[in-house]
N, C-alpha and C. Protein backbone atom coordinates (compact mmCIF):
# COMPACT_ATOMS: atom_id res chain seq x y z
N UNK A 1 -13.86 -108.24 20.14
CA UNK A 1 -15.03 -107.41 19.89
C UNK A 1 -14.78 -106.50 18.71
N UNK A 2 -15.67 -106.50 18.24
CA UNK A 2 -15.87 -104.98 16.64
C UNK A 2 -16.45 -104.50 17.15
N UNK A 3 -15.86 -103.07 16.92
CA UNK A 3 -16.51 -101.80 16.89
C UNK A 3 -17.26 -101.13 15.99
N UNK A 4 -18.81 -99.93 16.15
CA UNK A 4 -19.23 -99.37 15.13
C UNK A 4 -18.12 -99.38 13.95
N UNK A 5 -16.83 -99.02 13.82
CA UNK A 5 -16.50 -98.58 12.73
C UNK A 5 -15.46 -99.32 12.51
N UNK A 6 -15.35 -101.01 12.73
CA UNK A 6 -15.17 -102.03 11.69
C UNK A 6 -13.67 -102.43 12.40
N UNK A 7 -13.32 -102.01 13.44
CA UNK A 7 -12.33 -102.19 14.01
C UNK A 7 -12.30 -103.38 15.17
N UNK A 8 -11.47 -104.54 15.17
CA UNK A 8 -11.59 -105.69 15.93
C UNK A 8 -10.34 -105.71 17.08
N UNK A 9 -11.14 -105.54 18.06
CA UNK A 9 -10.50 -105.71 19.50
C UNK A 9 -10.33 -106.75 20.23
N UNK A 10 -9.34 -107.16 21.12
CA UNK A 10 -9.53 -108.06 22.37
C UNK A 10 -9.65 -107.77 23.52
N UNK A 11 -10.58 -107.82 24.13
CA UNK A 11 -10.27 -107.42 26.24
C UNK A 11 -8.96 -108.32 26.63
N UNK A 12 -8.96 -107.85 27.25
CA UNK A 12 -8.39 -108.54 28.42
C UNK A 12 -8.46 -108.02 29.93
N UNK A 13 -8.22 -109.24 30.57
CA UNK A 13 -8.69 -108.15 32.13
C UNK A 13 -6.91 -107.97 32.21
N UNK A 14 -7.03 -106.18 33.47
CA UNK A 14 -5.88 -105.68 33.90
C UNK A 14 -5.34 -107.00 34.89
N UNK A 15 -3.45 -107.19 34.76
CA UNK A 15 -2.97 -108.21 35.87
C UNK A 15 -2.03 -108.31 35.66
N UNK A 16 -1.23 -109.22 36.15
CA UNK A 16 0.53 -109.08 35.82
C UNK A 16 1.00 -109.41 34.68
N UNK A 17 0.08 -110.12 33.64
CA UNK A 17 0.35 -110.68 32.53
C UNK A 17 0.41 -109.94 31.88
N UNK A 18 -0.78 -108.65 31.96
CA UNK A 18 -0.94 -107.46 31.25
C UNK A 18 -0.67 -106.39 31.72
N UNK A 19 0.08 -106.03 32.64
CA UNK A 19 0.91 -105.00 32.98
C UNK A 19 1.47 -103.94 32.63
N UNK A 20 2.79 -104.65 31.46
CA UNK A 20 3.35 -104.03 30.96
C UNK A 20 2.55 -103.26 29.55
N UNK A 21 1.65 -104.21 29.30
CA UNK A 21 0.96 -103.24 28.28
C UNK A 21 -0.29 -102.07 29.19
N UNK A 22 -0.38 -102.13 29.79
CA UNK A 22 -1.02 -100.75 30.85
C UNK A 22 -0.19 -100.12 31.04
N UNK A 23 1.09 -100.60 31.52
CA UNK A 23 2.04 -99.51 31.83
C UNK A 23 2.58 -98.70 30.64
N UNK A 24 2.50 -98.84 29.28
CA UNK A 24 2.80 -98.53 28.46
C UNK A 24 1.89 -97.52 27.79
N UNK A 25 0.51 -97.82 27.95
CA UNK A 25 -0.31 -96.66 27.81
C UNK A 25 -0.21 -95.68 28.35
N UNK A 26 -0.44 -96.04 29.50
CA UNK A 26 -0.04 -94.81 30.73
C UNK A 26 1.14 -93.86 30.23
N UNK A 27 2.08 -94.22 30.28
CA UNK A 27 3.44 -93.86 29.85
C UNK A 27 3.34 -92.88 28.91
N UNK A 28 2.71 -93.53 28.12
CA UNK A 28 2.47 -92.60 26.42
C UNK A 28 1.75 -91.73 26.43
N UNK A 29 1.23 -91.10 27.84
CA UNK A 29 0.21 -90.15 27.89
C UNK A 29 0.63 -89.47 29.07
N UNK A 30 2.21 -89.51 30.03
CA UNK A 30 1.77 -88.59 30.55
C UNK A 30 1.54 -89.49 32.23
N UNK A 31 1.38 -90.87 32.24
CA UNK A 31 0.56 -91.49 33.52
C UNK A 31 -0.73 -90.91 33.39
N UNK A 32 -1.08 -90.52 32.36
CA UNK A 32 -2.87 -90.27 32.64
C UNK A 32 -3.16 -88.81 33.42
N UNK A 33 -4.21 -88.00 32.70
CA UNK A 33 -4.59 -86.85 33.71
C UNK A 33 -3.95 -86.59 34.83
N UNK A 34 -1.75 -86.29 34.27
CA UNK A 34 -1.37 -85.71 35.17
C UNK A 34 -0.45 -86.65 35.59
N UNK A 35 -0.41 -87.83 35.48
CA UNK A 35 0.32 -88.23 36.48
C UNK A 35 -0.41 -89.39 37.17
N UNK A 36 -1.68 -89.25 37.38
CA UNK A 36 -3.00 -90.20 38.17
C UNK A 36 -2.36 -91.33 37.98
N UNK A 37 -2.50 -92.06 37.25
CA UNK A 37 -1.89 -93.71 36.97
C UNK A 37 -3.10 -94.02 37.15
N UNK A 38 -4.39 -93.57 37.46
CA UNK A 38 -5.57 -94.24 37.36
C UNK A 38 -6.22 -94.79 39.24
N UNK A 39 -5.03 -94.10 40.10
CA UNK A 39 -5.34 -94.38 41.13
C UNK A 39 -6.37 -93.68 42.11
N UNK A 40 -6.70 -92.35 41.52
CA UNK A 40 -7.80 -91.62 41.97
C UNK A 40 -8.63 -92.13 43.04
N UNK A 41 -9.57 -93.29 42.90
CA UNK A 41 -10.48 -94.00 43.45
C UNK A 41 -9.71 -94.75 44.19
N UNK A 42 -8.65 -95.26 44.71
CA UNK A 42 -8.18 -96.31 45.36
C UNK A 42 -7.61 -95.73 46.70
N UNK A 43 -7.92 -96.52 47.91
CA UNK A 43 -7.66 -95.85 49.00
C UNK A 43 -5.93 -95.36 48.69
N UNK A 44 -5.63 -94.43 49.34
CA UNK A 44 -4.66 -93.79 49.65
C UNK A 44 -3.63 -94.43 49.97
N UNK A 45 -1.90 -94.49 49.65
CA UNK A 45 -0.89 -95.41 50.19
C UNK A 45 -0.97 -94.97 51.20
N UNK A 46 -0.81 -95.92 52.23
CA UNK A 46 -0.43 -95.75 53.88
C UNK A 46 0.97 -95.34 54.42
N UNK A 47 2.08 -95.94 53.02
CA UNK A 47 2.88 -95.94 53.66
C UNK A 47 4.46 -95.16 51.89
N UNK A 48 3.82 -94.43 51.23
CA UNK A 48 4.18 -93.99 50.33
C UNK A 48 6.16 -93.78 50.35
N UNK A 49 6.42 -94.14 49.19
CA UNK A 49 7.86 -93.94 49.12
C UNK A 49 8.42 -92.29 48.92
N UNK A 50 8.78 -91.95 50.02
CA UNK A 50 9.51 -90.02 49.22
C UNK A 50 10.29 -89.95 48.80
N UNK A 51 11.23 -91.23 48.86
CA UNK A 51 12.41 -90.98 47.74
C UNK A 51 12.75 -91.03 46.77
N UNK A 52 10.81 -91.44 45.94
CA UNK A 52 10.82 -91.35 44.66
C UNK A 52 9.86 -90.09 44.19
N UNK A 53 10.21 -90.10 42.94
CA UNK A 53 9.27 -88.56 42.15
C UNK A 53 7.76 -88.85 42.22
N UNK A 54 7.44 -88.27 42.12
CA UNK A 54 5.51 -88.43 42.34
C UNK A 54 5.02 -89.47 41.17
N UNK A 55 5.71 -88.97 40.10
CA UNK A 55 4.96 -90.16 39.03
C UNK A 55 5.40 -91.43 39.38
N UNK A 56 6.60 -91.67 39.49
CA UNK A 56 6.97 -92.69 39.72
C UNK A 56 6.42 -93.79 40.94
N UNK A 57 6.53 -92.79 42.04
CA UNK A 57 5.89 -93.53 42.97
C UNK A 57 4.39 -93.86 43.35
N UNK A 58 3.54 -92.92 42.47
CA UNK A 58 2.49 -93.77 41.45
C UNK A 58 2.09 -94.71 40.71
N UNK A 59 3.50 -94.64 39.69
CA UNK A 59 3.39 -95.88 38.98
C UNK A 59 3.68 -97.72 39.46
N UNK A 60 4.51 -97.06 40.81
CA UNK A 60 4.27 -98.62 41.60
C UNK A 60 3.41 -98.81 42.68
N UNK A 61 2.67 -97.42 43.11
CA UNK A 61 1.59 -98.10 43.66
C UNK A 61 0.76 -98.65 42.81
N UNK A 62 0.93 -98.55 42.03
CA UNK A 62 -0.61 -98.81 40.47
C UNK A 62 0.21 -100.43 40.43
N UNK A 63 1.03 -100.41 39.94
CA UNK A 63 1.63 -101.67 39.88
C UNK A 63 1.44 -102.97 40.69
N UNK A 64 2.08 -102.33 42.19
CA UNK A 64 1.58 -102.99 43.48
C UNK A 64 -0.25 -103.57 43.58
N UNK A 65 -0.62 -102.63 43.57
CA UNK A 65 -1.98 -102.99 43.71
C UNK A 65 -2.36 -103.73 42.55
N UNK A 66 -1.80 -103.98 41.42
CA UNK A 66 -2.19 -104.81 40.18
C UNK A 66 -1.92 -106.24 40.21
N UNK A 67 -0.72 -106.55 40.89
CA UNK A 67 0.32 -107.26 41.32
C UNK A 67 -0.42 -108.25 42.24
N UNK A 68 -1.05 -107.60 43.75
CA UNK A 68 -1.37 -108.06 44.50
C UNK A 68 -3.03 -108.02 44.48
N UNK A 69 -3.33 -108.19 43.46
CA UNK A 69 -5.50 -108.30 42.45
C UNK A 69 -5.96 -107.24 43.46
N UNK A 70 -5.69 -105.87 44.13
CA UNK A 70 -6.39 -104.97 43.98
C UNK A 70 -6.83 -104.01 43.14
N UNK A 71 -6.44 -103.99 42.02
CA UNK A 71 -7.03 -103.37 40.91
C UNK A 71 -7.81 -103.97 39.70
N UNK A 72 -8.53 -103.81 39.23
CA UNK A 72 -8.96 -104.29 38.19
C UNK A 72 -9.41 -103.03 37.06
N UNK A 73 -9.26 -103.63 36.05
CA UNK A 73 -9.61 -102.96 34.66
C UNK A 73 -10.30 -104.18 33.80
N UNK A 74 -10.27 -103.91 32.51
CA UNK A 74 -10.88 -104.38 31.58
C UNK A 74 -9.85 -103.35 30.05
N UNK A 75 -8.96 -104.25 29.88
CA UNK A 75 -8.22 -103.27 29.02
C UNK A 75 -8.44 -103.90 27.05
N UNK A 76 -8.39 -103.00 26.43
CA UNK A 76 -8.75 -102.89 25.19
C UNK A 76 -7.30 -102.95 23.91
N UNK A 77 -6.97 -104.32 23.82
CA UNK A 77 -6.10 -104.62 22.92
C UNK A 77 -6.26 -104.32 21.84
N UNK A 78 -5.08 -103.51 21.01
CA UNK A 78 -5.06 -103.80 19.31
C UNK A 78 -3.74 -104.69 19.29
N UNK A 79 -3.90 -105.86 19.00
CA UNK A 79 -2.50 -106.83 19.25
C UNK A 79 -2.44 -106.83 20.62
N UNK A 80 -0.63 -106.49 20.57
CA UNK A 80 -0.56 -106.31 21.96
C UNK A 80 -0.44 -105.15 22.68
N UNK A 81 -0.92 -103.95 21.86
CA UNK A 81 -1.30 -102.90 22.58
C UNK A 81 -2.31 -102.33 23.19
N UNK A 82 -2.24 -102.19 24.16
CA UNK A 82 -3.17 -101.28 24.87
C UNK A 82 -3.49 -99.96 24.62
N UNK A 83 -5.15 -100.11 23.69
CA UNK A 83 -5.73 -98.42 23.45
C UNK A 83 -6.41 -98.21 24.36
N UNK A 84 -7.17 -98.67 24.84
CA UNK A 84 -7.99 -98.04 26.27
C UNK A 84 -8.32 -99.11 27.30
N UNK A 85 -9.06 -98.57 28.48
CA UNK A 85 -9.71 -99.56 29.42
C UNK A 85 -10.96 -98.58 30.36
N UNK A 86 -11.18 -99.76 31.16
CA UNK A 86 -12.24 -99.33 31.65
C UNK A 86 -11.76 -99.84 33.08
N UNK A 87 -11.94 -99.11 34.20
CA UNK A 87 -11.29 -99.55 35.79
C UNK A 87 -12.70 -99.97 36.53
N UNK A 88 -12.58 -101.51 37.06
CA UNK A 88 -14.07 -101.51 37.90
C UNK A 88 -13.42 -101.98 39.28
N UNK A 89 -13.91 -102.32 39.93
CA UNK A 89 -13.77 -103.08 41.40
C UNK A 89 -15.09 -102.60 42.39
N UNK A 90 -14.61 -103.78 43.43
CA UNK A 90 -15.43 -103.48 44.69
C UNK A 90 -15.39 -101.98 45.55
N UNK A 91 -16.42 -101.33 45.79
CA UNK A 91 -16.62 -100.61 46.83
C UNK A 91 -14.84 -100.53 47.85
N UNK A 92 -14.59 -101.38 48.42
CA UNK A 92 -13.76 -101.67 49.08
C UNK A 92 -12.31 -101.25 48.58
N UNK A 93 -12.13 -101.87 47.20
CA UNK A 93 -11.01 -101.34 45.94
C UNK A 93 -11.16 -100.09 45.49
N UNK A 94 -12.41 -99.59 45.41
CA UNK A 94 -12.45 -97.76 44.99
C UNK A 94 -13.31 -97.27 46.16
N UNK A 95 -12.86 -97.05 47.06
CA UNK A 95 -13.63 -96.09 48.23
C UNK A 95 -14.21 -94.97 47.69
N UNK A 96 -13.17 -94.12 46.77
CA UNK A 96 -13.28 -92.47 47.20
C UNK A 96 -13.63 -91.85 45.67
N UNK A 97 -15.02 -92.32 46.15
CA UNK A 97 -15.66 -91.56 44.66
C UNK A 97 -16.20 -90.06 45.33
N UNK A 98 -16.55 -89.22 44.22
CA UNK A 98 -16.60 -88.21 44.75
C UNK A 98 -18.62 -87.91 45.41
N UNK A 99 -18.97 -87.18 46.10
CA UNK A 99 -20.38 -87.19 46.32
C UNK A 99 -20.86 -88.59 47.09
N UNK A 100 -19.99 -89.16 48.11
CA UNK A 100 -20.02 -90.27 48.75
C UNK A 100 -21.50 -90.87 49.37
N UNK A 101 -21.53 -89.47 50.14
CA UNK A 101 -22.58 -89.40 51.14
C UNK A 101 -23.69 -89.41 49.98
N UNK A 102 -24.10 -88.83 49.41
CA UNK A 102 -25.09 -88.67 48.58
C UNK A 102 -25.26 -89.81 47.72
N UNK A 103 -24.12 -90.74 47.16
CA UNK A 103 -24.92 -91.75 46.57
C UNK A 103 -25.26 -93.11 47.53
N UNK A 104 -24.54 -93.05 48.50
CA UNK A 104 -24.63 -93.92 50.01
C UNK A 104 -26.36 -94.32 50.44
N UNK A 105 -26.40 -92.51 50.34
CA UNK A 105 -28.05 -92.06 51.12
C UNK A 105 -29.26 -92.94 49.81
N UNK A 106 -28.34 -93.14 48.73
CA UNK A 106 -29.41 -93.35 48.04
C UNK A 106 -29.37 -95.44 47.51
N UNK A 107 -28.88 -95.50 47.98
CA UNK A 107 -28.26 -97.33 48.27
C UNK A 107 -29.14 -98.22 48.79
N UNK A 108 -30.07 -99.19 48.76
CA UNK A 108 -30.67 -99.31 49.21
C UNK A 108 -29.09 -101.21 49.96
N UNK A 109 -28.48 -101.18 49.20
CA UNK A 109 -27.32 -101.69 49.62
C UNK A 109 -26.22 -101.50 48.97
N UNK A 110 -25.26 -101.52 49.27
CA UNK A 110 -23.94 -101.50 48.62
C UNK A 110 -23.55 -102.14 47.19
N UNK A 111 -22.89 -101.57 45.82
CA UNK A 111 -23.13 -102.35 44.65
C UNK A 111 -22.06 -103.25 45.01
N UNK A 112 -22.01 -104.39 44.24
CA UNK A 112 -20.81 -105.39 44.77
C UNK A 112 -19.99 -104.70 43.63
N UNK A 113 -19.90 -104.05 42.48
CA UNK A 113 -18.62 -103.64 41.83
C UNK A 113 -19.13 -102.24 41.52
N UNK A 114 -18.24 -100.91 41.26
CA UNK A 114 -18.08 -99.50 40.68
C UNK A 114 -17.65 -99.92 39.52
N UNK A 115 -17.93 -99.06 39.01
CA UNK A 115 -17.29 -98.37 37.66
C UNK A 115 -16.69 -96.79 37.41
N UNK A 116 -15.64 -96.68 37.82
CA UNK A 116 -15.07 -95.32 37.98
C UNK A 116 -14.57 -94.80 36.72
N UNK A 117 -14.00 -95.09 35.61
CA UNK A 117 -13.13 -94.75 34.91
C UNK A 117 -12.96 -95.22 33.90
N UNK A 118 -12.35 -94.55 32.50
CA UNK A 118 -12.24 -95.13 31.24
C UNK A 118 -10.98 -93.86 30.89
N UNK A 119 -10.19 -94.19 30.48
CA UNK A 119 -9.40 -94.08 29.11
C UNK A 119 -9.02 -94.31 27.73
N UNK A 120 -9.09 -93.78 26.62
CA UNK A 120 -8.65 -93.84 25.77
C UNK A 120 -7.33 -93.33 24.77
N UNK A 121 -6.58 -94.13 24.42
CA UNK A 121 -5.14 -93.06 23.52
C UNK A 121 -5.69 -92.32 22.70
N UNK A 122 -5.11 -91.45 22.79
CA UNK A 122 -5.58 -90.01 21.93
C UNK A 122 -5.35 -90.41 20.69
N UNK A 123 -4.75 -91.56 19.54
CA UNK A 123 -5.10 -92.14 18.82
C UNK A 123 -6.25 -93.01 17.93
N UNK A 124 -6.86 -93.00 19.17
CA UNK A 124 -8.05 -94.10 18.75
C UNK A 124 -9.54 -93.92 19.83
N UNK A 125 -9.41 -92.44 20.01
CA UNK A 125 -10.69 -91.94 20.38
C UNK A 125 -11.87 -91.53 19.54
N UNK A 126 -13.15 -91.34 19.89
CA UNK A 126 -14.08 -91.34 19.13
C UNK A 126 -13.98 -92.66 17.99
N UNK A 127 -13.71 -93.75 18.61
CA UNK A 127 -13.99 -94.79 17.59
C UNK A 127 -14.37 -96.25 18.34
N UNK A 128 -14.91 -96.00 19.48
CA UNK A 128 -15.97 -96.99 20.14
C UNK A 128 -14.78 -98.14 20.82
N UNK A 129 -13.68 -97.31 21.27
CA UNK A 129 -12.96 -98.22 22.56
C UNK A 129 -13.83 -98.17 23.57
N UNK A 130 -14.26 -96.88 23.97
CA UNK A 130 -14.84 -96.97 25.51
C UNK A 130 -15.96 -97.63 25.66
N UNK A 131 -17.01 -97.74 24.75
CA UNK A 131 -17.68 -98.73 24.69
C UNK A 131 -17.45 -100.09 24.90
N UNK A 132 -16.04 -100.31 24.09
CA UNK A 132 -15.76 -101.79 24.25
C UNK A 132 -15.15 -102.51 25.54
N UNK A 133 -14.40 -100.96 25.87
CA UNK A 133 -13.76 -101.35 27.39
C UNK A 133 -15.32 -101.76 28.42
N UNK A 134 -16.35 -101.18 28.34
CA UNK A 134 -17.39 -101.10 28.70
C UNK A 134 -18.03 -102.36 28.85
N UNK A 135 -18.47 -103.10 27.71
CA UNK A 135 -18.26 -104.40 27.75
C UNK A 135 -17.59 -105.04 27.96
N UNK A 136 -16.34 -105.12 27.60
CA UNK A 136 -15.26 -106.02 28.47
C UNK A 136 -15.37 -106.26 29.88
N UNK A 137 -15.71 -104.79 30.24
CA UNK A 137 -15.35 -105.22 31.97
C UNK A 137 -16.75 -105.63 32.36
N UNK A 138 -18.10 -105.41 32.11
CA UNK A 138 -19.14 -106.47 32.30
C UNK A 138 -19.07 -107.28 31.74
N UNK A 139 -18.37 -108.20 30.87
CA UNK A 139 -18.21 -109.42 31.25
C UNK A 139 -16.97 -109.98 31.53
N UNK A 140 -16.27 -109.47 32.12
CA UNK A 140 -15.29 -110.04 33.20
C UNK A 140 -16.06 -109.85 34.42
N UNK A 141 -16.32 -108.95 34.87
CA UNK A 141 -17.82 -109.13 36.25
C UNK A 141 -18.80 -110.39 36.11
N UNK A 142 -19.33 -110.40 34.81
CA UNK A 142 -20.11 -111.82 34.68
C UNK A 142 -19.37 -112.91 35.25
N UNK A 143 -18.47 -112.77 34.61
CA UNK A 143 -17.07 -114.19 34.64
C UNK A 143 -17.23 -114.59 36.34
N UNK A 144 -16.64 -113.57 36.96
CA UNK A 144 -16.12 -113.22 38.30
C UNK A 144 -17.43 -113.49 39.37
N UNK A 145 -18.61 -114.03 38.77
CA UNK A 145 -19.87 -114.03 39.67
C UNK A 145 -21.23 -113.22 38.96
N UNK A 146 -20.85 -112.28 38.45
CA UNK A 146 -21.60 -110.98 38.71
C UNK A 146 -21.86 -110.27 39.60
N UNK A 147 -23.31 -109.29 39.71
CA UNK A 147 -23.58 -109.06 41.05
C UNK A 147 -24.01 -107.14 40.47
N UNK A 148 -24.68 -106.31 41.62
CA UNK A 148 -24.99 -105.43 41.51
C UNK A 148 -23.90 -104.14 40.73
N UNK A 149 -23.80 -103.54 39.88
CA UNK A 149 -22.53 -102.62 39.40
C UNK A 149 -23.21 -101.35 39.14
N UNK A 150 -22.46 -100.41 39.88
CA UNK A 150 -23.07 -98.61 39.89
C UNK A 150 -21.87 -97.64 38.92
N UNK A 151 -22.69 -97.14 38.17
CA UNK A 151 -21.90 -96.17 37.70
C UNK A 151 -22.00 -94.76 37.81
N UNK A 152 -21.03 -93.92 37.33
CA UNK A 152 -21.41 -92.38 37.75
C UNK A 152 -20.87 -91.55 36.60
N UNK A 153 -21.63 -91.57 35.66
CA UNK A 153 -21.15 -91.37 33.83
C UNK A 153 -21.65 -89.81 34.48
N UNK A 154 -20.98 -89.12 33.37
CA UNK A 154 -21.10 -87.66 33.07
C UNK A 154 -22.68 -87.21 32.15
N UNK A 155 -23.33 -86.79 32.48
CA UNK A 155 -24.91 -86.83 31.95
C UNK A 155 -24.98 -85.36 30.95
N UNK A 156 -24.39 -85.14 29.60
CA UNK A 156 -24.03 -84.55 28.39
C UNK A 156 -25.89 -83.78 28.47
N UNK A 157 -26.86 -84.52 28.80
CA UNK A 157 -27.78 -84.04 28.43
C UNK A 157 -28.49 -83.89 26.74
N UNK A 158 -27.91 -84.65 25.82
CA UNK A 158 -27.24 -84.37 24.75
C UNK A 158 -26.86 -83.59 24.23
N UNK A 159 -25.37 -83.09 24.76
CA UNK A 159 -24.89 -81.86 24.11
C UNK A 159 -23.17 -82.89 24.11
N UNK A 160 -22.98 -82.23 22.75
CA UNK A 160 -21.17 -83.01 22.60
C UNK A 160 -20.22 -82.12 23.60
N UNK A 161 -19.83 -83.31 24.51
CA UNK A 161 -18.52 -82.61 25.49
C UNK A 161 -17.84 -83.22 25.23
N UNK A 162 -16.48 -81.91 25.76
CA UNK A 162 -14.66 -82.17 25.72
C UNK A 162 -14.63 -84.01 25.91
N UNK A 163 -13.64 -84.62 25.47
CA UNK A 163 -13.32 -86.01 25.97
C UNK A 163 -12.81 -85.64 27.41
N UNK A 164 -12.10 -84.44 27.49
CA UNK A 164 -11.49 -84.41 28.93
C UNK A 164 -12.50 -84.73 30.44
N UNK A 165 -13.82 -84.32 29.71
CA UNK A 165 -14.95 -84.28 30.83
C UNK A 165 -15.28 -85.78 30.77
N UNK A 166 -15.18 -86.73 29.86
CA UNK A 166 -15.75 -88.03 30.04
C UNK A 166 -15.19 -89.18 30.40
N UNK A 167 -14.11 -88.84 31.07
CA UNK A 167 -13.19 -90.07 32.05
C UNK A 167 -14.22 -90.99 32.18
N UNK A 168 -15.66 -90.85 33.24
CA UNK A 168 -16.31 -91.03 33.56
C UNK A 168 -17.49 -92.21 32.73
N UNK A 169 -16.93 -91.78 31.31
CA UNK A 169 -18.11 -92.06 30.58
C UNK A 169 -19.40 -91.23 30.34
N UNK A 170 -20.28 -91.27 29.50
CA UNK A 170 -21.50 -90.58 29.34
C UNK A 170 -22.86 -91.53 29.78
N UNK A 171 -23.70 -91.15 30.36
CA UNK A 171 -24.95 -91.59 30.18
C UNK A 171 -25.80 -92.48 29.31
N UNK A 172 -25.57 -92.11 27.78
CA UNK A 172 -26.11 -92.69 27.15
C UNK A 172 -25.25 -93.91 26.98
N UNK A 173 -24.07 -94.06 26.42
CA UNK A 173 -23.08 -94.95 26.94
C UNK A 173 -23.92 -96.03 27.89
N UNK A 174 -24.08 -95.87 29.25
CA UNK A 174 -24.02 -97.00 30.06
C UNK A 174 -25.62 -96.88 30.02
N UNK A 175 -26.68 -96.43 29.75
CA UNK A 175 -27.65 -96.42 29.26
C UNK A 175 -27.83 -97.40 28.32
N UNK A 176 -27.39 -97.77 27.10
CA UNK A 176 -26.83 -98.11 25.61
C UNK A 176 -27.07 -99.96 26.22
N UNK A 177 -26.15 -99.99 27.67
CA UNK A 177 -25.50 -101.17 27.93
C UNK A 177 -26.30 -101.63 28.68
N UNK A 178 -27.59 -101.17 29.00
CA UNK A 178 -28.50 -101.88 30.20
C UNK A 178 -28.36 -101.19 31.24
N UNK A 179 -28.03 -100.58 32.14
CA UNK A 179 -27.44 -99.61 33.00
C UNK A 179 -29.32 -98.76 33.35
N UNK A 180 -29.92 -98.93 34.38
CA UNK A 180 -30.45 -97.84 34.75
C UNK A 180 -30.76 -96.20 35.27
N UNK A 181 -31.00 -95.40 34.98
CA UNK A 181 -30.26 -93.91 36.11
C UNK A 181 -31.18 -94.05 36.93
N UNK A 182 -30.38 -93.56 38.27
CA UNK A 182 -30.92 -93.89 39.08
C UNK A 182 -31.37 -92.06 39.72
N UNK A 183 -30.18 -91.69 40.01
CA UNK A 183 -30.47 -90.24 40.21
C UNK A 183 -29.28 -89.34 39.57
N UNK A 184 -29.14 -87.69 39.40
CA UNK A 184 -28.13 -86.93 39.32
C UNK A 184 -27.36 -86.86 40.82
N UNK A 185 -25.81 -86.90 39.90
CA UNK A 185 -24.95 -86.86 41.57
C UNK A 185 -24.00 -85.56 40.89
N UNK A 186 -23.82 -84.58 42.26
CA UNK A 186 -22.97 -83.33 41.62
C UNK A 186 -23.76 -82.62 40.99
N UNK A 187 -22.92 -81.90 39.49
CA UNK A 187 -23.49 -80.85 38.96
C UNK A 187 -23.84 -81.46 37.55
N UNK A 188 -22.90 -82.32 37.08
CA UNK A 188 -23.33 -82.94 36.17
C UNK A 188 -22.97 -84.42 35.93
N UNK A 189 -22.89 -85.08 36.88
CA UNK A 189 -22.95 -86.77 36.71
C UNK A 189 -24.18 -86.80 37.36
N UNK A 190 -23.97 -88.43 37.47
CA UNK A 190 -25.37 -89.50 37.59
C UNK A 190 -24.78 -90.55 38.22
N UNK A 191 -25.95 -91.29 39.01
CA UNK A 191 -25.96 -92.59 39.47
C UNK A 191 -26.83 -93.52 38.02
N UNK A 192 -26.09 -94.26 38.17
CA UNK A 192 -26.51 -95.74 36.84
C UNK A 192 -26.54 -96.87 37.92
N UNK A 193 -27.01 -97.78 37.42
CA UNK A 193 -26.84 -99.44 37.89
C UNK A 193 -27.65 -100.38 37.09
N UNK A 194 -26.97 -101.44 37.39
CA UNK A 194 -27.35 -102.50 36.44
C UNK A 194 -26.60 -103.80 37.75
N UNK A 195 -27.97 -104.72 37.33
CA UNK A 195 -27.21 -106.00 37.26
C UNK A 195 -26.85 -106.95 36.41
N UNK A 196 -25.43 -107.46 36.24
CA UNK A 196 -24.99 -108.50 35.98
C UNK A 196 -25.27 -110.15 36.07
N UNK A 197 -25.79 -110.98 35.21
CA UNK A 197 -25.89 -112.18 36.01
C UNK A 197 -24.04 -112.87 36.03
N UNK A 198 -24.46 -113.88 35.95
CA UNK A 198 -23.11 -114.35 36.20
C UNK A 198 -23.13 -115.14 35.00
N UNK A 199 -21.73 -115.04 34.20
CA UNK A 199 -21.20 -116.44 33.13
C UNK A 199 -22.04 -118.01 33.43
């Protein structure tokens, strides 16, 4: 994929093949907001290791679950590096979004995939990765079947916010991509959805 500003990318979906280049982003930043590894949304380890350091034993639950296709992304190659991605999965794979009850109440069924999350390297922000991760991972959803996909972008209102606030993505963003709003969730996100057909 090219970007607005002339730059040529490859997706690839997150998996063991591509691992080590996720793990390498991560790495270079920290594991992400802290430490996260991007696991935020994913049910909770049941059975967590304490005899390792917190990042660490993050970084193999992230692993684990990559390992064994509970995670999915949509990650954004320059070569063989990884500048950003975009994290989707089933309901089931990201339980614990925040404002549960409230976007539940508003469901008329369950989406078959979320969209929780995007990163970019502080290298190659503001230059239309997240977009591309964006696409990537609808069409790896195409690929995969398709099927109903909800998002919960940060709603700017149009006003320019911190990157720190747009993990999430923005509105216009998944707006941009076909994406409907559906309602405000919180104080300042949104419910989106769109369907996917299938490849």
């Amino acid at each position: 994929m090219t970007t607005a500003t002339g730059t040529a990318y490859e997706v690839r979906a997150l998996g063991p093949d591509t691992w080590d280049a996720f793990a390498a982003l991560a790495e270079r930043h920290n594991g992400v907001w802290g430490g996260c590894w991007c696991l935020a949304f994913h049910p909770r380890d049941p059975a967590p290791d304490q005899a390792l350091e917190p990042m660490e034993r993050a970084r193999c639950r992230k692993r684990q679950l990559v390992l064994t296709g509970r995670a999915h992304a949509a990650l954004v190659m320059d070569g063989d590096v990884a500048v950003g991605w975009c994290q989707y999965g089933s309901p089931e794979e990201l339980p614990r979004i925040t404002h549960r009850s409230q976007v539940e109440a508003l469901q008329e069924r369950p989406p078959d995939y979320r969209i929780t999350c995007f990163f970019v390297d502080r290298h190659h922000r503001r230059g239309g990765v997240a977009v591309t991760a964006l696409r990537g991972a609808l069409d790896l959803i195409a690929r995969a079947g398709g099927g109903l996909v909800e998002a919960y972008p940060y709603d700017t209102a149009g006003e320019r916010a911190s990157s720190s606030f747009l993990w999430s993505g923005t509105r216009a963003m998944f707006e941009q991509a076909g994406f409907a709003y559906v309602a405000p969730k919180g104080k300042r996100h949104c419910i989106v959805r769109r369907t996917v057909a299938p490849a």
